[in-house]
N, C-alpha and C. Protein backbone atom coordinates (compact mmCIF):
# COMPACT_ATOMS: atom_id res chain seq x y z
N UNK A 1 -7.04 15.01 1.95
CA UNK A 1 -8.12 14.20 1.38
C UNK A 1 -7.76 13.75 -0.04
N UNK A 2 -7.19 14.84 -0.70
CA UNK A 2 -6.98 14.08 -2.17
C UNK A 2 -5.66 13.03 -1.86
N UNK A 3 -4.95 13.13 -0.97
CA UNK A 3 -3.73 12.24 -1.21
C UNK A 3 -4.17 10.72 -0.66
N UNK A 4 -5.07 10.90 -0.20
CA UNK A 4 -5.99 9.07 0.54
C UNK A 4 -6.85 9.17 -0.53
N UNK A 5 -7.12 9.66 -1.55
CA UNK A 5 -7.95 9.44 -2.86
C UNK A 5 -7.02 8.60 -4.07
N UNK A 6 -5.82 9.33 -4.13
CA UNK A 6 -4.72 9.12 -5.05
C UNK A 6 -4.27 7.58 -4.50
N UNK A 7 -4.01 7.73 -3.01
CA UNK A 7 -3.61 5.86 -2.47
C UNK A 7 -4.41 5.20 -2.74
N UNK A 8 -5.95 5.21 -2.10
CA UNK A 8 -7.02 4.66 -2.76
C UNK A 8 -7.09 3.92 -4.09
N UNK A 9 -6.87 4.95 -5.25
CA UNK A 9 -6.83 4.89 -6.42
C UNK A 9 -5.69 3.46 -6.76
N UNK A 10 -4.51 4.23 -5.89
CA UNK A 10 -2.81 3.12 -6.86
C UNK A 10 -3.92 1.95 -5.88
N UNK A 11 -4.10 2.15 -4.81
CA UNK A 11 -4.15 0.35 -4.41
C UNK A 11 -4.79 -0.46 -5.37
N UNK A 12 -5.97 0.08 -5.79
CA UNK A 12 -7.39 -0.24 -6.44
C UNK A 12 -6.38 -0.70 -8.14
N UNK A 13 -5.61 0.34 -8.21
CA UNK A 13 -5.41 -0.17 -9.40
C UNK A 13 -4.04 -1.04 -9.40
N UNK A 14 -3.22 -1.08 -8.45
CA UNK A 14 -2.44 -2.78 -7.85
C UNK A 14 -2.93 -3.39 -8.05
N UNK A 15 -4.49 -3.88 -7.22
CA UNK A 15 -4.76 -5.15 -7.14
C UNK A 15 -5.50 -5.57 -8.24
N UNK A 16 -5.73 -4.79 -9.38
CA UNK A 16 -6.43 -5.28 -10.68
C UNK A 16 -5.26 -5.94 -11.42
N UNK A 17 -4.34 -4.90 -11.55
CA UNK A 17 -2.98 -5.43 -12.08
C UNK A 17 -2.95 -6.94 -11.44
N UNK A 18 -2.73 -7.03 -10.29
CA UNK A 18 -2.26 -8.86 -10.02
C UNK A 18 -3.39 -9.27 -10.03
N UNK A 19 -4.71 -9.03 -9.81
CA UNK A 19 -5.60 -9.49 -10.70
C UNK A 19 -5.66 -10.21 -12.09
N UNK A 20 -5.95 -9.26 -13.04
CA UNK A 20 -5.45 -9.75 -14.26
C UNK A 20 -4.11 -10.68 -14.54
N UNK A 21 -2.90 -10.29 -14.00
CA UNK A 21 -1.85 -11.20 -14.45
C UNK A 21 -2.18 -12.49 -13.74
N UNK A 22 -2.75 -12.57 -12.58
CA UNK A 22 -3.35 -14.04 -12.16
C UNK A 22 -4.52 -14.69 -12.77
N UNK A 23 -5.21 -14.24 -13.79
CA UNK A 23 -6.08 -14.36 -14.57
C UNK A 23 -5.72 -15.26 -15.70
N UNK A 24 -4.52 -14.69 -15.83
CA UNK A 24 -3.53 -15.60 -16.94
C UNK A 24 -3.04 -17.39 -16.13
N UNK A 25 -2.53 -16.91 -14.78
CA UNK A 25 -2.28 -18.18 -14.50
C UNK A 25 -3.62 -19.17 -14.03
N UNK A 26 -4.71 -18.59 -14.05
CA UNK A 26 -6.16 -19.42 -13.33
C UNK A 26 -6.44 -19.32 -11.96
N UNK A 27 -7.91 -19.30 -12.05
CA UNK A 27 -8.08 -20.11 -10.56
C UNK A 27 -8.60 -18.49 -9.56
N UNK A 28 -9.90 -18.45 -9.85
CA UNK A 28 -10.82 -16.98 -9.05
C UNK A 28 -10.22 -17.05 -7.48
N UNK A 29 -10.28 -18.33 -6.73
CA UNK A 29 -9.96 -17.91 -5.40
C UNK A 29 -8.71 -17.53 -5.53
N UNK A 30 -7.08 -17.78 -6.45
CA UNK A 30 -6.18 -16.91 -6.39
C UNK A 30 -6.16 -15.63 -6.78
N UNK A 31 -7.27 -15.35 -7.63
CA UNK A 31 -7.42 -14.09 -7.93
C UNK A 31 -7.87 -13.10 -7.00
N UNK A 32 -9.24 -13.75 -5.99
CA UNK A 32 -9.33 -13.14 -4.68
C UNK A 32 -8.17 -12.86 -3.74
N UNK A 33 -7.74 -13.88 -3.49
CA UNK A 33 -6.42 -13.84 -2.29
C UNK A 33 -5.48 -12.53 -2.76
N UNK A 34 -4.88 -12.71 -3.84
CA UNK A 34 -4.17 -11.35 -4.24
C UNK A 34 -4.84 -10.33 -4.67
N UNK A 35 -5.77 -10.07 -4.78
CA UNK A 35 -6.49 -8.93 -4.79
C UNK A 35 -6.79 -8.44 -3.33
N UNK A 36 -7.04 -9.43 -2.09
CA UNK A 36 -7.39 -8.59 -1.19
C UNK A 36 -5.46 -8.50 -0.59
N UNK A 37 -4.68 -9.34 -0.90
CA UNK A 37 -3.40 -8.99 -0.37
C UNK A 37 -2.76 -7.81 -0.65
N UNK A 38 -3.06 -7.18 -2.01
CA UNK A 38 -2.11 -6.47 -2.82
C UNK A 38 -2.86 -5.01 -2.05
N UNK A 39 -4.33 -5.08 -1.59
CA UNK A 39 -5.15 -3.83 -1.41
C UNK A 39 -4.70 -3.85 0.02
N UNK A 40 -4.54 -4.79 0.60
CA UNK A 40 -4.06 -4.91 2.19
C UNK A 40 -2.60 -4.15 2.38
N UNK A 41 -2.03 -4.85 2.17
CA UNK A 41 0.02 -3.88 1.52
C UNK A 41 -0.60 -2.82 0.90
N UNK A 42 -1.14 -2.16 0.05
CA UNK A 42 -1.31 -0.87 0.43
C UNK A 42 -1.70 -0.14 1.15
N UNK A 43 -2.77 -0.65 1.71
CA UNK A 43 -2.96 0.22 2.89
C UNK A 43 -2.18 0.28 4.30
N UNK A 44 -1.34 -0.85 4.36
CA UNK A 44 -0.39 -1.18 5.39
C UNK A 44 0.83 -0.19 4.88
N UNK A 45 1.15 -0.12 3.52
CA UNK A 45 2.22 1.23 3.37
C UNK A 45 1.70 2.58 3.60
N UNK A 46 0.25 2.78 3.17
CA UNK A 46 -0.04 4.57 3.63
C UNK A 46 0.26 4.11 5.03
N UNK A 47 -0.09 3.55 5.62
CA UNK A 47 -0.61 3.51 7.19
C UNK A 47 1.02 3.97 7.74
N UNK A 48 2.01 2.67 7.08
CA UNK A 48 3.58 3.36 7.66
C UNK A 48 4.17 4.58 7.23
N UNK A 49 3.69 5.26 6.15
CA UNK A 49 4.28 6.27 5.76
C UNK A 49 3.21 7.61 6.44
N UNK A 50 2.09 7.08 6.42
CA UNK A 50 1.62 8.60 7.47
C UNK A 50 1.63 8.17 8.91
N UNK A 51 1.97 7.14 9.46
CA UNK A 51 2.71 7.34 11.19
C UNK A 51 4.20 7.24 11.72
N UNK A 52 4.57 6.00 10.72
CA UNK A 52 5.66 6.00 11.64
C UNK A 52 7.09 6.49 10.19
N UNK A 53 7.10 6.76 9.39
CA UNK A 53 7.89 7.56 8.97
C UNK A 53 7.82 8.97 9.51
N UNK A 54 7.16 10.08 9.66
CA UNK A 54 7.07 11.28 10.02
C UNK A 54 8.25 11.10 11.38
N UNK A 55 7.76 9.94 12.72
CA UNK A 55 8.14 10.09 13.76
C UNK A 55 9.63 9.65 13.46
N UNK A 56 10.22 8.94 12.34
CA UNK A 56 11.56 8.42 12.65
C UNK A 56 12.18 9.32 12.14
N UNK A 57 11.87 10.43 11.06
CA UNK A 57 12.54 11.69 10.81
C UNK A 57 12.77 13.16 11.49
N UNK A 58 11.93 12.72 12.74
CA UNK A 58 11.75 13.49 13.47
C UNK A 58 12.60 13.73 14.51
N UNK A 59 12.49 11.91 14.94
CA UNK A 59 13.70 11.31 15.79
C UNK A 59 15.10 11.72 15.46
N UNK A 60 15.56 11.52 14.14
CA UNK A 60 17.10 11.71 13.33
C UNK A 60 17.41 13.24 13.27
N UNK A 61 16.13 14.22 13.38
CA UNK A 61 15.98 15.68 13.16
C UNK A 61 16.83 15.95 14.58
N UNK A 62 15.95 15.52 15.41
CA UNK A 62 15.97 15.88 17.05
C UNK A 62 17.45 15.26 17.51
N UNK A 63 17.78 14.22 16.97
CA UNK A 63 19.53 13.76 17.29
C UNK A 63 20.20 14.88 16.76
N UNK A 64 20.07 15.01 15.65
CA UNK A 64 20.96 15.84 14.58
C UNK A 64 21.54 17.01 15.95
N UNK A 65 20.03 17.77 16.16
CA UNK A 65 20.21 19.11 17.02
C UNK A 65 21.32 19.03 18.00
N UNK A 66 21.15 17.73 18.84
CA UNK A 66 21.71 18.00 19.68
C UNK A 66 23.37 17.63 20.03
């Protein structure tokens, strides 16, 4: 639970980051678009790193053995 708090957190604070630096270049609907992109890619990286990383080290574990 705290480690989907901590992702939570970096995404939330990604997409302020390109937030703000798009703030500099103008224009709220680009500021939307990368704000929901940057929160989207994060959650698309927890998502690959708690399913399908575990299984491909698992895979390379299970070759190794045999």
């Amino acid at each position: 639970m705290a480690s989907a708090f901590r992702i939570f957190v970096g995404n939330l604070a990604y997409s302020l980051m390109i937030g703000i630096l798009s703030l500099f270049a103008g224009g709220l609907v680009k500021i939307c678009v990368l704000f929901l992109f940057g929160f989207s890619f994060g959650h698309v990286a927890n998502l690959y790193w708690q399913r399908v990383a575990p299984r491909i080290c698992t895979a390379r574990l299970s070759q190794n053995r045999t």
